[in-house]
Protein backbone atom coordinates (compact mmCIF):
# COMPACT_ATOMS: atom_id res chain seq x y z
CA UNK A 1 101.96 -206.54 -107.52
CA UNK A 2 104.21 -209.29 -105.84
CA UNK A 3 102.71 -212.24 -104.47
CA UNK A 4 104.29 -214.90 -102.53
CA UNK A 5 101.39 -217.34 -103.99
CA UNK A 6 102.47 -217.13 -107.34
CA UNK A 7 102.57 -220.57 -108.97
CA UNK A 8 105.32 -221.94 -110.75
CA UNK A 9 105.30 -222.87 -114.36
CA UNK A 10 104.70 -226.53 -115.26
CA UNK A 11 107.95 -228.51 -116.84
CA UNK A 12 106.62 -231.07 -119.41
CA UNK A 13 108.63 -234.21 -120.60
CA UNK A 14 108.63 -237.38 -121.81
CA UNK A 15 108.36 -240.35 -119.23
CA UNK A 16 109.51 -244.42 -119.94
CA UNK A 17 107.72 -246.51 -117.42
CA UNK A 18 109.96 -248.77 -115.06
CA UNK A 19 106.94 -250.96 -113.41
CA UNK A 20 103.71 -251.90 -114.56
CA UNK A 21 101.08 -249.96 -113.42
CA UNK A 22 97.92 -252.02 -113.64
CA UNK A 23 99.92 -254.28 -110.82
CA UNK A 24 100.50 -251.13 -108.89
CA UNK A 25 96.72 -249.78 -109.11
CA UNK A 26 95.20 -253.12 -108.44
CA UNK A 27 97.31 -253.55 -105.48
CA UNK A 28 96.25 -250.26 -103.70
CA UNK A 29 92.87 -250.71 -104.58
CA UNK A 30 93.01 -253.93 -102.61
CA UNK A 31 92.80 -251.92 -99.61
CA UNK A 32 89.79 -252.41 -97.81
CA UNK A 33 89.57 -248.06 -97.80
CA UNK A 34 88.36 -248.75 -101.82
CA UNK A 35 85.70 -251.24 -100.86
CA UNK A 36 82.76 -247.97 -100.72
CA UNK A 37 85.01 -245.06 -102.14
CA UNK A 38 83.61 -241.73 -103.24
CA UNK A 39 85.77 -239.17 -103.18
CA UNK A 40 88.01 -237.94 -105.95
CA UNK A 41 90.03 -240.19 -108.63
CA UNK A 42 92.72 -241.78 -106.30
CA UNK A 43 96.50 -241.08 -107.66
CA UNK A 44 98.79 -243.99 -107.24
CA UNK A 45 102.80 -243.71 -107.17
CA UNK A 46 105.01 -245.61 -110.40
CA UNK A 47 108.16 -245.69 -111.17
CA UNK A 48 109.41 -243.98 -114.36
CA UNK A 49 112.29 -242.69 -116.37
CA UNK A 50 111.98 -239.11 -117.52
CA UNK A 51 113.90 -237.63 -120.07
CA UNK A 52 113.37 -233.45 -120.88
CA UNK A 53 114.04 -231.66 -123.88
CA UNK A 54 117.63 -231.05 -123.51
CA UNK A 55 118.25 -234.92 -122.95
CA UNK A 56 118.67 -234.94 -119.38
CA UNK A 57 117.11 -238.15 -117.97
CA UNK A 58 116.48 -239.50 -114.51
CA UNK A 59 113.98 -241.75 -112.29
CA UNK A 60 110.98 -240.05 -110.62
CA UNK A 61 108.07 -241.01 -109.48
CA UNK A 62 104.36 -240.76 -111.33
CA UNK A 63 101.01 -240.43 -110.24
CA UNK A 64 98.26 -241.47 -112.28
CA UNK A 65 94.98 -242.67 -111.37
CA UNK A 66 92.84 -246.04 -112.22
CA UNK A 67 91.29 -244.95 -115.43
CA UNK A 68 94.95 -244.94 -117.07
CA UNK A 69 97.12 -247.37 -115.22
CA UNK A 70 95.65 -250.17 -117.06
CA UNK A 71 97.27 -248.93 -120.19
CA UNK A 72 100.66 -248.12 -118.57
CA UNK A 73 103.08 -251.14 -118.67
CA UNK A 74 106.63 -251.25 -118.81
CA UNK A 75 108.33 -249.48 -122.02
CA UNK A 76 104.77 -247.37 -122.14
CA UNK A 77 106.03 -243.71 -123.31
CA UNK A 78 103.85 -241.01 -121.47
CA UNK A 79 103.87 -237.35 -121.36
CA UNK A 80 104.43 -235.99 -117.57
CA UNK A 81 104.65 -232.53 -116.01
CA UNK A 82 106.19 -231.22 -113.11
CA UNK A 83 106.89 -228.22 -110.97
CA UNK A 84 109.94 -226.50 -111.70
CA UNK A 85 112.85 -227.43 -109.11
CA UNK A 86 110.87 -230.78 -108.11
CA UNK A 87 111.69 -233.11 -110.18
CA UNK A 88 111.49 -236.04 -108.18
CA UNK A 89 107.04 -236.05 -108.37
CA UNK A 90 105.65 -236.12 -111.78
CA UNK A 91 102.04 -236.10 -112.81
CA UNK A 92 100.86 -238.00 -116.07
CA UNK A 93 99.70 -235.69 -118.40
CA UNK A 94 97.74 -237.59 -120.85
CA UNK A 95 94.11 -239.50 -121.35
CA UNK A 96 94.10 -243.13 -122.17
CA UNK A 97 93.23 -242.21 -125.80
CA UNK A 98 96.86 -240.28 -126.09
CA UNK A 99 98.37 -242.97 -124.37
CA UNK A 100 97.08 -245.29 -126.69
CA UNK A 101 98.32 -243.03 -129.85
CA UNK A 102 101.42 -242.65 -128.88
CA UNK A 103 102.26 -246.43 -127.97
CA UNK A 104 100.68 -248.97 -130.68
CA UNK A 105 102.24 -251.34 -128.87
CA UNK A 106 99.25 -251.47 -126.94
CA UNK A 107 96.79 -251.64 -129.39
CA UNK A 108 95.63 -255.57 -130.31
CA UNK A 109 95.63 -256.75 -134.14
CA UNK A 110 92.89 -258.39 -135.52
């Protein structure tokens, strides 16, 4: 059976970020709407590079949420998906533990 609701297949790539993240997250949760939140994990917007499989590369726009914008600073390499023919919005698609793996960079000596 057709359906109209079908969903379309996640893209994955491999994102460079252009701005630091922790700035961006500590920013927006500034706002006086943080001071008693409870709702869901808010997502906040970053700029990043994204480069697929086939090489192509171009600037988008990430959401990720508090408990992994500390770790993402400028340079960070992150894995993102998005929806096929919207390139523009990606979504992080890591924890901060495969963040951390995949950028020792980040991890202090000593």
């Amino acid at each position: 059976m057709f359906s109209f609701f079908k969903k379309k297949p996640d893209q994955r790539a491999t994102a460079v970020l252009l701005e630091s993240g922790r700035e961006v997250a500590e920013q927006a949760m500034r706002s006086p709407k943080f001071n008693d939140y409870r709702g869901p994990e808010p997502m906040f917007p970053m700029r990043v590079r994204v480069t697929d499989d086939t090489g192509r590369s171009w600037d988008a726009t990430m959401k990720a949420g508090p408990t992994t914008a500390f770790l993402l600073l400028p340079g960070v390499r992150v894995p993102v998906k998005y929806a096929a023919g919207d390139a523009d919005e990606v979504l992080l698609d890591a924890d901060a533990m495969q963040i951390l793996a995949a950028n020792p960079q980040l991890k202090r000596n000593g």
